[in-house]
PDB file of N, CA and C in Angstrom:
ATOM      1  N   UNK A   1       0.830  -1.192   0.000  1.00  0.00           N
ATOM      2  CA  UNK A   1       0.000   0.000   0.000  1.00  0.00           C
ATOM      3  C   UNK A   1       0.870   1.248   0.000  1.00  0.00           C
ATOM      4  N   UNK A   2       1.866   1.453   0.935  1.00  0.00           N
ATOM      5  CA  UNK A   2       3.084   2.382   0.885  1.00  0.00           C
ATOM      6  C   UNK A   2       3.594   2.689  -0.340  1.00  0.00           C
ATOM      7  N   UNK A   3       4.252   1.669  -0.771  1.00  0.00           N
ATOM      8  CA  UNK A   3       4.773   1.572  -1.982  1.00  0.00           C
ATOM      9  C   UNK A   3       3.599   2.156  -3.519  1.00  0.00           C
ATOM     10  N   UNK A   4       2.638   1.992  -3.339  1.00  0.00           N
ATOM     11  CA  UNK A   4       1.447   2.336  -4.537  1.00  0.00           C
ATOM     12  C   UNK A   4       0.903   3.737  -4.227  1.00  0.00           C
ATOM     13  N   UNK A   5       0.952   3.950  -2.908  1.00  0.00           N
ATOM     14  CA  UNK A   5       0.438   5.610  -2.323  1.00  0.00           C
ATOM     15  C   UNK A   5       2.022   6.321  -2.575  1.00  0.00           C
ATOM     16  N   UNK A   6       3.007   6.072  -2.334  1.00  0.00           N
ATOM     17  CA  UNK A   6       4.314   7.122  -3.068  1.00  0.00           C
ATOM     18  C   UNK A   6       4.681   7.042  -4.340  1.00  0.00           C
ATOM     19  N   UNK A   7       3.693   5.816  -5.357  1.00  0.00           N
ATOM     20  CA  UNK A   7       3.727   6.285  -6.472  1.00  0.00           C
ATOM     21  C   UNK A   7       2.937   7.133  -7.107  1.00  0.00           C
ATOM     22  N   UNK A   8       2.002   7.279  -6.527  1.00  0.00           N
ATOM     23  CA  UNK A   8       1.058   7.765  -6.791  1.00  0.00           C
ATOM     24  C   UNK A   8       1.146   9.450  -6.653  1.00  0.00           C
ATOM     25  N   UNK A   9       1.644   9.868  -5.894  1.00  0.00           N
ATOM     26  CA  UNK A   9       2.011  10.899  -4.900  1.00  0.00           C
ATOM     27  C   UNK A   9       3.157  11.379  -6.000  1.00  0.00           C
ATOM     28  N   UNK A  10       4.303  10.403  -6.760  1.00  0.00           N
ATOM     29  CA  UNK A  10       4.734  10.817  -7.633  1.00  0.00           C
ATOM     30  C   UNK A  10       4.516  11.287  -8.695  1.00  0.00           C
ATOM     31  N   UNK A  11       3.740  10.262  -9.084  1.00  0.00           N
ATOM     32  CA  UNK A  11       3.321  10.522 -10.458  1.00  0.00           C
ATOM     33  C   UNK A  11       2.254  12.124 -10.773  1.00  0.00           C
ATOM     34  N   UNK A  12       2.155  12.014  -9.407  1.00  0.00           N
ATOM     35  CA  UNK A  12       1.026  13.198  -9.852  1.00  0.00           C
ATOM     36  C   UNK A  12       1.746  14.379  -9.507  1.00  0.00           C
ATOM     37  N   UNK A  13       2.931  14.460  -8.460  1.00  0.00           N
ATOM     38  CA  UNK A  13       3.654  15.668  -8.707  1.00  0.00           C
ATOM     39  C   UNK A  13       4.743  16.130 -10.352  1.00  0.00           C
ATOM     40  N   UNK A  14       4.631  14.674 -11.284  1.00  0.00           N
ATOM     41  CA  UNK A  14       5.324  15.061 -12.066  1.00  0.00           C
ATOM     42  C   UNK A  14       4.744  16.274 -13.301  1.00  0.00           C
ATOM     43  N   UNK A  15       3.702  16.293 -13.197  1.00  0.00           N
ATOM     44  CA  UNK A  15       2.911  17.355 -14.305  1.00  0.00           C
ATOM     45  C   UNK A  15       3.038  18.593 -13.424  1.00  0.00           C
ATOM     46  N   UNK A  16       3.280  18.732 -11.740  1.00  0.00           N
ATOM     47  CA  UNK A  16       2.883  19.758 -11.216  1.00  0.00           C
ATOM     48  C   UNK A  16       1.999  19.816 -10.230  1.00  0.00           C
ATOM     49  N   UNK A  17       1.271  18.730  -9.903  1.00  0.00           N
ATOM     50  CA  UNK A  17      -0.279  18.872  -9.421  1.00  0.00           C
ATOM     51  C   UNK A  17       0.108  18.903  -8.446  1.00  0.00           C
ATOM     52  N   UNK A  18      -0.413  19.773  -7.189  1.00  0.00           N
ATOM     53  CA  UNK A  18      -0.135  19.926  -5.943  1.00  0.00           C
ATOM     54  C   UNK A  18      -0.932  18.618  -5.162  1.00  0.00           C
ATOM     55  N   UNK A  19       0.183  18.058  -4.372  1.00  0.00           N
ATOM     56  CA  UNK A  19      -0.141  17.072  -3.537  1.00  0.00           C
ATOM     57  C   UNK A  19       0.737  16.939  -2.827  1.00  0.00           C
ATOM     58  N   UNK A  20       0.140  16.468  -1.125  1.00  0.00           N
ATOM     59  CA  UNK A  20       0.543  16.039   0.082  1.00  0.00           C
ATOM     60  C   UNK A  20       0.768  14.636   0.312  1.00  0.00           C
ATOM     61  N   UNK A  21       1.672  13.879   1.273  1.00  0.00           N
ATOM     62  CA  UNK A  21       1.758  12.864   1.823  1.00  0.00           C
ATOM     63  C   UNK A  21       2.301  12.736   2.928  1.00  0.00           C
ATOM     64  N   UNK A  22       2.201  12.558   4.420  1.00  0.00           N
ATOM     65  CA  UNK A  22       2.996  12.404   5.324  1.00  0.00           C
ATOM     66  C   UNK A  22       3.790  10.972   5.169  1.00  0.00           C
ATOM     67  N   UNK A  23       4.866  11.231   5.634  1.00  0.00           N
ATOM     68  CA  UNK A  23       5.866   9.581   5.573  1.00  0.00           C
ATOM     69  C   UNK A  23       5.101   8.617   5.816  1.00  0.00           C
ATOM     70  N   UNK A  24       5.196   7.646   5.381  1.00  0.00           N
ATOM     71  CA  UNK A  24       4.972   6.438   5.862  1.00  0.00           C
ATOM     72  C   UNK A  24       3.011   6.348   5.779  1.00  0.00           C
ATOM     73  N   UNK A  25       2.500   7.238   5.223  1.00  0.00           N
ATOM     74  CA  UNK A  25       1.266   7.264   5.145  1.00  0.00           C
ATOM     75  C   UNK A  25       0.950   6.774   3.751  1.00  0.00           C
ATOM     76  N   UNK A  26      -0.914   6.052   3.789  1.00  0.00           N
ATOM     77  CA  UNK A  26      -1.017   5.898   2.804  1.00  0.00           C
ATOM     78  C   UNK A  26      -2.281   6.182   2.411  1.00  0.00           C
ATOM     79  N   UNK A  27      -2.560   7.965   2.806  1.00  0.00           N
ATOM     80  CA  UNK A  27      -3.660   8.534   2.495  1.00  0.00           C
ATOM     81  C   UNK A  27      -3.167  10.052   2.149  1.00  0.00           C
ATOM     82  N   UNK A  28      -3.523  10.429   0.722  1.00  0.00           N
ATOM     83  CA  UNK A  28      -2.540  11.222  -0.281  1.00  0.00           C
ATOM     84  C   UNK A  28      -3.622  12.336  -0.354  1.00  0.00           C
ATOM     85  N   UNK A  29      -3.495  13.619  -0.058  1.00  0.00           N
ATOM     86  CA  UNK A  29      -4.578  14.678  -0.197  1.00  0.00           C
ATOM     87  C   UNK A  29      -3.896  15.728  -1.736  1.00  0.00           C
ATOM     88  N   UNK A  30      -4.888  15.876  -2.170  1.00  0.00           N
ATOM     89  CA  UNK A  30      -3.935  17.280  -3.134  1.00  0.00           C
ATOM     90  C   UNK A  30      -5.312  17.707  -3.731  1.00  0.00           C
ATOM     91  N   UNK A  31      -4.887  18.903  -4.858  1.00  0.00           N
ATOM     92  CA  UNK A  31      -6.222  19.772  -4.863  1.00  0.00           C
ATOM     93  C   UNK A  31      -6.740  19.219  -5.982  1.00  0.00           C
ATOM     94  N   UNK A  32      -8.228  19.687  -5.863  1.00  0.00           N
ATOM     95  CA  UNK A  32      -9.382  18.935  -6.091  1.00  0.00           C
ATOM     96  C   UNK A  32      -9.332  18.453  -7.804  1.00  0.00           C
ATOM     97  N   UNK A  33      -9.585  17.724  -8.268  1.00  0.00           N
ATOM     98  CA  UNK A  33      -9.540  17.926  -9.604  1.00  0.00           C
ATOM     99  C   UNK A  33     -11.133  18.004 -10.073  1.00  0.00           C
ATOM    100  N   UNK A  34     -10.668  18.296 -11.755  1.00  0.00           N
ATOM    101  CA  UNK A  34     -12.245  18.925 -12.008  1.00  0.00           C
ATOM    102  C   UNK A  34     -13.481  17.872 -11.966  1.00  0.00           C
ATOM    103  N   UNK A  35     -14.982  18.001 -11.708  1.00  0.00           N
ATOM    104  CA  UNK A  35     -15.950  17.297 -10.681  1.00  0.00           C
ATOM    105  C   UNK A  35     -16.097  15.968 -12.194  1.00  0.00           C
ATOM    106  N   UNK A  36     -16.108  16.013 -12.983  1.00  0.00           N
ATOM    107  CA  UNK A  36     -15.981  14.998 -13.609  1.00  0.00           C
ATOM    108  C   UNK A  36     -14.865  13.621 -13.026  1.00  0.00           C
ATOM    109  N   UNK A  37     -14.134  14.075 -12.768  1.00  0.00           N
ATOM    110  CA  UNK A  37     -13.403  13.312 -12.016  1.00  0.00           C
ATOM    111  C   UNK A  37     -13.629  13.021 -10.644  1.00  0.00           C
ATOM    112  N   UNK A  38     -13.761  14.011 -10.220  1.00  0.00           N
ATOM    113  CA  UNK A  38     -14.345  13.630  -8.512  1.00  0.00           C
ATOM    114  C   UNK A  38     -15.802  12.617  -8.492  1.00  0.00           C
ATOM    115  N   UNK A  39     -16.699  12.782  -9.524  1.00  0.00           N
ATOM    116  CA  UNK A  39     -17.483  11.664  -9.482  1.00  0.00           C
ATOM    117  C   UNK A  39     -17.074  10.314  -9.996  1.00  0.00           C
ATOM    118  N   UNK A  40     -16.046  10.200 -10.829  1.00  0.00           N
ATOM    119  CA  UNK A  40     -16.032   9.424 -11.093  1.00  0.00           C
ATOM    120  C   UNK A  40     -15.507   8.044 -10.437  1.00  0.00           C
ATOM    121  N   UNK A  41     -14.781   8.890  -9.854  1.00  0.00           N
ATOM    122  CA  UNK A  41     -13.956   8.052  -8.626  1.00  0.00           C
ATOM    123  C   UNK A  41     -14.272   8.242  -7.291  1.00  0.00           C
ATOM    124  N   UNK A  42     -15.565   9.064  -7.125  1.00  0.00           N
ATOM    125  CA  UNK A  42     -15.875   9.198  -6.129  1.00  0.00           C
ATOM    126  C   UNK A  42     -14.931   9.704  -4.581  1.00  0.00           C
ATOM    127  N   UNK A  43     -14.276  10.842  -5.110  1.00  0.00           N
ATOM    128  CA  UNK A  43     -13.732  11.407  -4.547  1.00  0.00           C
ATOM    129  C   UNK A  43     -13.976  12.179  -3.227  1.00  0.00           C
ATOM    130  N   UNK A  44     -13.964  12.278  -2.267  1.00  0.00           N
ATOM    131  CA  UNK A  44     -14.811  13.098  -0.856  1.00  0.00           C
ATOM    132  C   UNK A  44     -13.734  14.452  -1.114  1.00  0.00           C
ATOM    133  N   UNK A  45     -14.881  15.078  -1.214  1.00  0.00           N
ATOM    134  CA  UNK A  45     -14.319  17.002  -1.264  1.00  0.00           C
ATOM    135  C   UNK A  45     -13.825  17.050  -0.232  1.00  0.00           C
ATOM    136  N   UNK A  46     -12.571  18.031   0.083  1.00  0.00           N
ATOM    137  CA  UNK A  46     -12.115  18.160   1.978  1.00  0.00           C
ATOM    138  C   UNK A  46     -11.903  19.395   1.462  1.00  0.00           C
ATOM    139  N   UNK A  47     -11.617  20.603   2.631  1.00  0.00           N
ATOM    140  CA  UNK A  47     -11.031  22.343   2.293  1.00  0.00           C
ATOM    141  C   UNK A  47     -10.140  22.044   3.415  1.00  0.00           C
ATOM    142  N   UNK A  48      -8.811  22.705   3.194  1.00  0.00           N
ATOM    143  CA  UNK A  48      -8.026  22.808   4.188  1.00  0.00           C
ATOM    144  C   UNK A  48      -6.952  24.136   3.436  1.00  0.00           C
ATOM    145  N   UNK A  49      -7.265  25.021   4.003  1.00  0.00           N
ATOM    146  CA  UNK A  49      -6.804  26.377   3.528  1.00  0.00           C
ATOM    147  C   UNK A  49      -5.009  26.470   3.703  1.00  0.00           C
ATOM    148  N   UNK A  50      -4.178  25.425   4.840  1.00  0.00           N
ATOM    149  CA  UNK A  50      -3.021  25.435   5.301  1.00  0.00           C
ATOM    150  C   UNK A  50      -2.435  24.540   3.971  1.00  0.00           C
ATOM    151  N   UNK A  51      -3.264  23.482   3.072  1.00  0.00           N
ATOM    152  CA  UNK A  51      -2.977  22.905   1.849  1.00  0.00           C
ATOM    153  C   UNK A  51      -3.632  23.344   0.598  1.00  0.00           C
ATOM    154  N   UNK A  52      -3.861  24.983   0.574  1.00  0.00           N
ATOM    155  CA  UNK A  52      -4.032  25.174  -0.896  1.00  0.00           C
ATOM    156  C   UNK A  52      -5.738  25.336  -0.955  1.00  0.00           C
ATOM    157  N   UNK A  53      -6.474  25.330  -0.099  1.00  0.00           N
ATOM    158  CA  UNK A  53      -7.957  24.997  -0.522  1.00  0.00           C
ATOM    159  C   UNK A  53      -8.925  23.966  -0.481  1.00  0.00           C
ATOM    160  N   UNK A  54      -9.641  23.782  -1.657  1.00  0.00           N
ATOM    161  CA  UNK A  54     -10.498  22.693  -2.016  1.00  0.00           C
ATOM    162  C   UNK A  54      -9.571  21.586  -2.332  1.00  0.00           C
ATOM    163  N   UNK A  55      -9.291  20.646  -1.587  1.00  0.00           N
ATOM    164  CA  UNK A  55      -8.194  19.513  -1.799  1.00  0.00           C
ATOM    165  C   UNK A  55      -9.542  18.107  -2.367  1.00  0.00           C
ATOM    166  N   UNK A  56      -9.114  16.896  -2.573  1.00  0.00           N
ATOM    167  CA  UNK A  56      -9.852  15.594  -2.491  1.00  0.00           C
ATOM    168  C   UNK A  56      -8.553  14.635  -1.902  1.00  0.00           C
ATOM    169  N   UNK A  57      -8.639  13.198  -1.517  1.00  0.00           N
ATOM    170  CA  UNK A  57      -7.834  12.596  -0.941  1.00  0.00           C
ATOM    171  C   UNK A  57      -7.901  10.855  -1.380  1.00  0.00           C
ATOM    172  N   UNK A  58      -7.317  10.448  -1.581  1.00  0.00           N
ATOM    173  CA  UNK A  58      -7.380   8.816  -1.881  1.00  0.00           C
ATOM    174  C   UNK A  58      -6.757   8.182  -0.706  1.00  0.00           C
ATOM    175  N   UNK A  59      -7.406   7.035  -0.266  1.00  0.00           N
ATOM    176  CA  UNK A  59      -6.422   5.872   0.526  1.00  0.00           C
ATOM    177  C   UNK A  59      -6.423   5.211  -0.314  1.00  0.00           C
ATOM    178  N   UNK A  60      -5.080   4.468  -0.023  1.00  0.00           N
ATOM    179  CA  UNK A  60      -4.619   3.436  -1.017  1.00  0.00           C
ATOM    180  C   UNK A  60      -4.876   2.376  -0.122  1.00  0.00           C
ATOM    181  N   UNK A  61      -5.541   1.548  -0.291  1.00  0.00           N
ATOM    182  CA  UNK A  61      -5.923   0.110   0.458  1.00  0.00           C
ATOM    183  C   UNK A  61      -5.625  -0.959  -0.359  1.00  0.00           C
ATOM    184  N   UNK A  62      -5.291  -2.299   0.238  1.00  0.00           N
ATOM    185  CA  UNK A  62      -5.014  -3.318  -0.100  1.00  0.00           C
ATOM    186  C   UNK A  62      -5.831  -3.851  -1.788  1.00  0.00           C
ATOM    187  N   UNK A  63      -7.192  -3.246  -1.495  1.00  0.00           N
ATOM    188  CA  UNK A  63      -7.871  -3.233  -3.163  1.00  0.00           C
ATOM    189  C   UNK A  63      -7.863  -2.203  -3.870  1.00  0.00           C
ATOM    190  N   UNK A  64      -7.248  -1.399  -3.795  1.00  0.00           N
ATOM    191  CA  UNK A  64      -6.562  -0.236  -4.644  1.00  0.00           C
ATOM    192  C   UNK A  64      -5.411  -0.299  -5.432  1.00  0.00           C
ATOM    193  N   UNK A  65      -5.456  -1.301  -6.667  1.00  0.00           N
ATOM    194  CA  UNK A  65      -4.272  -1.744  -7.668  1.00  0.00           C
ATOM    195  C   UNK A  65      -4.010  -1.073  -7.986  1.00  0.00           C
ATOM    196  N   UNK A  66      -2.654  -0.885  -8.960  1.00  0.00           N
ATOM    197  CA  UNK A  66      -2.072   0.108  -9.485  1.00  0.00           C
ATOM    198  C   UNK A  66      -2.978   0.774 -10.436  1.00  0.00           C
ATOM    199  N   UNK A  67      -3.281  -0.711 -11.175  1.00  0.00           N
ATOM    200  CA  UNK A  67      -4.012  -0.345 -12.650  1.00  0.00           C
ATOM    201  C   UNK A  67      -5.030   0.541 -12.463  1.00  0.00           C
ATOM    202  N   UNK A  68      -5.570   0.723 -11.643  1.00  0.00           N
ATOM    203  CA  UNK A  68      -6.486   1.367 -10.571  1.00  0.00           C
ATOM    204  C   UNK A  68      -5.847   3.032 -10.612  1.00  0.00           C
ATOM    205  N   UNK A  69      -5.000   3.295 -10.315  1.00  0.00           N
ATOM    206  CA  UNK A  69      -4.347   4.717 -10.480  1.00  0.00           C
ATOM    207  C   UNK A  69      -3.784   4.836 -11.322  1.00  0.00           C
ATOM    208  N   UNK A  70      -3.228   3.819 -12.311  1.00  0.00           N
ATOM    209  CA  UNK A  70      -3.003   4.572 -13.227  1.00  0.00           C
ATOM    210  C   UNK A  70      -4.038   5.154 -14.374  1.00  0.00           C
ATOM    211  N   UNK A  71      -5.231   4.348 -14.171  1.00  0.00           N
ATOM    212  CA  UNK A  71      -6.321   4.938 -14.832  1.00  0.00           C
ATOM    213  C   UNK A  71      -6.263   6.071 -14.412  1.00  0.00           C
ATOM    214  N   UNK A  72      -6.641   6.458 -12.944  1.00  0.00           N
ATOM    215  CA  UNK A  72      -7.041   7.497 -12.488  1.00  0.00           C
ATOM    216  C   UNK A  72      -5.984   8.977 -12.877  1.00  0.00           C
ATOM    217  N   UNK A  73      -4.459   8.178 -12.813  1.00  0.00           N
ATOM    218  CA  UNK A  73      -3.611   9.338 -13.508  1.00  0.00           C
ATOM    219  C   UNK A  73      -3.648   9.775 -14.937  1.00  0.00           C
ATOM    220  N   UNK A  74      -4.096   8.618 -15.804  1.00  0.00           N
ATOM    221  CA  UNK A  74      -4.739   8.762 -17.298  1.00  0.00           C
ATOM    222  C   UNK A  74      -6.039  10.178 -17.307  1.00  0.00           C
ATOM    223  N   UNK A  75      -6.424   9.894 -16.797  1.00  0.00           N
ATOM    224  CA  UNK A  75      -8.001  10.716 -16.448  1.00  0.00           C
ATOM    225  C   UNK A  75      -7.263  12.173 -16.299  1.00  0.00           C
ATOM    226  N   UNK A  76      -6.419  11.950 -15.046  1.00  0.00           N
ATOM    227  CA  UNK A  76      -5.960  13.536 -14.630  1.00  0.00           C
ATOM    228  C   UNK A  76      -5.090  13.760 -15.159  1.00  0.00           C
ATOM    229  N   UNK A  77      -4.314  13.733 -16.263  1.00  0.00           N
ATOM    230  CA  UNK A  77      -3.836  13.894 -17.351  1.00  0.00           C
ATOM    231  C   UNK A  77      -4.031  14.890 -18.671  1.00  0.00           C
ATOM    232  N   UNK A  78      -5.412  14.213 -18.588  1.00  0.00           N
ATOM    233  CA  UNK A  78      -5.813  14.255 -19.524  1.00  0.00           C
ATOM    234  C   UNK A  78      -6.594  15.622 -19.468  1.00  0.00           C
ATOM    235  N   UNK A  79      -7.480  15.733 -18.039  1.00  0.00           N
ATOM    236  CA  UNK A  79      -8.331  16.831 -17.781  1.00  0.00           C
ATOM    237  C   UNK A  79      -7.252  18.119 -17.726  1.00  0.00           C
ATOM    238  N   UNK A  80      -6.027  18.386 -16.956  1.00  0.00           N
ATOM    239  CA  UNK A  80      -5.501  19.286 -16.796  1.00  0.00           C
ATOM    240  C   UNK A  80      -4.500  19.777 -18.072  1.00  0.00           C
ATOM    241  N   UNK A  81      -4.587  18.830 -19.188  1.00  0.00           N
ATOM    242  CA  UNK A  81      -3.771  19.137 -20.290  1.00  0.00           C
ATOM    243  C   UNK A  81      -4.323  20.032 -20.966  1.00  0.00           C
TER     244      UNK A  81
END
Protein backbone atom coordinates (compact mmCIF):
# COMPACT_ATOMS: atom_id res chain seq x y z
CA UNK A 1 0.00 0.00 0.00
CA UNK A 2 3.08 2.38 0.88
CA UNK A 3 4.77 1.57 -1.98
CA UNK A 4 1.45 2.34 -4.54
CA UNK A 5 0.44 5.61 -2.32
CA UNK A 6 4.31 7.12 -3.07
CA UNK A 7 3.73 6.28 -6.47
CA UNK A 8 1.06 7.77 -6.79
CA UNK A 9 2.01 10.90 -4.90
CA UNK A 10 4.73 10.82 -7.63
CA UNK A 11 3.32 10.52 -10.46
CA UNK A 12 1.03 13.20 -9.85
CA UNK A 13 3.65 15.67 -8.71
CA UNK A 14 5.32 15.06 -12.07
CA UNK A 15 2.91 17.36 -14.30
CA UNK A 16 2.88 19.76 -11.22
CA UNK A 17 -0.28 18.87 -9.42
CA UNK A 18 -0.13 19.93 -5.94
CA UNK A 19 -0.14 17.07 -3.54
CA UNK A 20 0.54 16.04 0.08
CA UNK A 21 1.76 12.86 1.82
CA UNK A 22 3.00 12.40 5.32
CA UNK A 23 5.87 9.58 5.57
CA UNK A 24 4.97 6.44 5.86
CA UNK A 25 1.27 7.26 5.14
CA UNK A 26 -1.02 5.90 2.80
CA UNK A 27 -3.66 8.53 2.49
CA UNK A 28 -2.54 11.22 -0.28
CA UNK A 29 -4.58 14.68 -0.20
CA UNK A 30 -3.93 17.28 -3.13
CA UNK A 31 -6.22 19.77 -4.86
CA UNK A 32 -9.38 18.94 -6.09
CA UNK A 33 -9.54 17.93 -9.60
CA UNK A 34 -12.25 18.93 -12.01
CA UNK A 35 -15.95 17.30 -10.68
CA UNK A 36 -15.98 15.00 -13.61
CA UNK A 37 -13.40 13.31 -12.02
CA UNK A 38 -14.35 13.63 -8.51
CA UNK A 39 -17.48 11.66 -9.48
CA UNK A 40 -16.03 9.42 -11.09
CA UNK A 41 -13.96 8.05 -8.63
CA UNK A 42 -15.88 9.20 -6.13
CA UNK A 43 -13.73 11.41 -4.55
CA UNK A 44 -14.81 13.10 -0.86
CA UNK A 45 -14.32 17.00 -1.26
CA UNK A 46 -12.11 18.16 1.98
CA UNK A 47 -11.03 22.34 2.29
CA UNK A 48 -8.03 22.81 4.19
CA UNK A 49 -6.80 26.38 3.53
CA UNK A 50 -3.02 25.44 5.30
CA UNK A 51 -2.98 22.91 1.85
CA UNK A 52 -4.03 25.17 -0.90
CA UNK A 53 -7.96 25.00 -0.52
CA UNK A 54 -10.50 22.69 -2.02
CA UNK A 55 -8.19 19.51 -1.80
CA UNK A 56 -9.85 15.59 -2.49
CA UNK A 57 -7.83 12.60 -0.94
CA UNK A 58 -7.38 8.82 -1.88
CA UNK A 59 -6.42 5.87 0.53
CA UNK A 60 -4.62 3.44 -1.02
CA UNK A 61 -5.92 0.11 0.46
CA UNK A 62 -5.01 -3.32 -0.10
CA UNK A 63 -7.87 -3.23 -3.16
CA UNK A 64 -6.56 -0.24 -4.64
CA UNK A 65 -4.27 -1.74 -7.67
CA UNK A 66 -2.07 0.11 -9.48
CA UNK A 67 -4.01 -0.35 -12.65
CA UNK A 68 -6.49 1.37 -10.57
CA UNK A 69 -4.35 4.72 -10.48
CA UNK A 70 -3.00 4.57 -13.23
CA UNK A 71 -6.32 4.94 -14.83
CA UNK A 72 -7.04 7.50 -12.49
CA UNK A 73 -3.61 9.34 -13.51
CA UNK A 74 -4.74 8.76 -17.30
CA UNK A 75 -8.00 10.72 -16.45
CA UNK A 76 -5.96 13.54 -14.63
CA UNK A 77 -3.84 13.89 -17.35
CA UNK A 78 -5.81 14.25 -19.52
CA UNK A 79 -8.33 16.83 -17.78
CA UNK A 80 -5.50 19.29 -16.80
CA UNK A 81 -3.77 19.14 -20.29
Amino acid sequence: MLLRAKWLQEEMEKPGWPVWRKPKSNTIYFKRPPEAIVRKYDLTPDHDNRLGGDLSHIVVMQHVTKERLEEFMADLTKAIQ
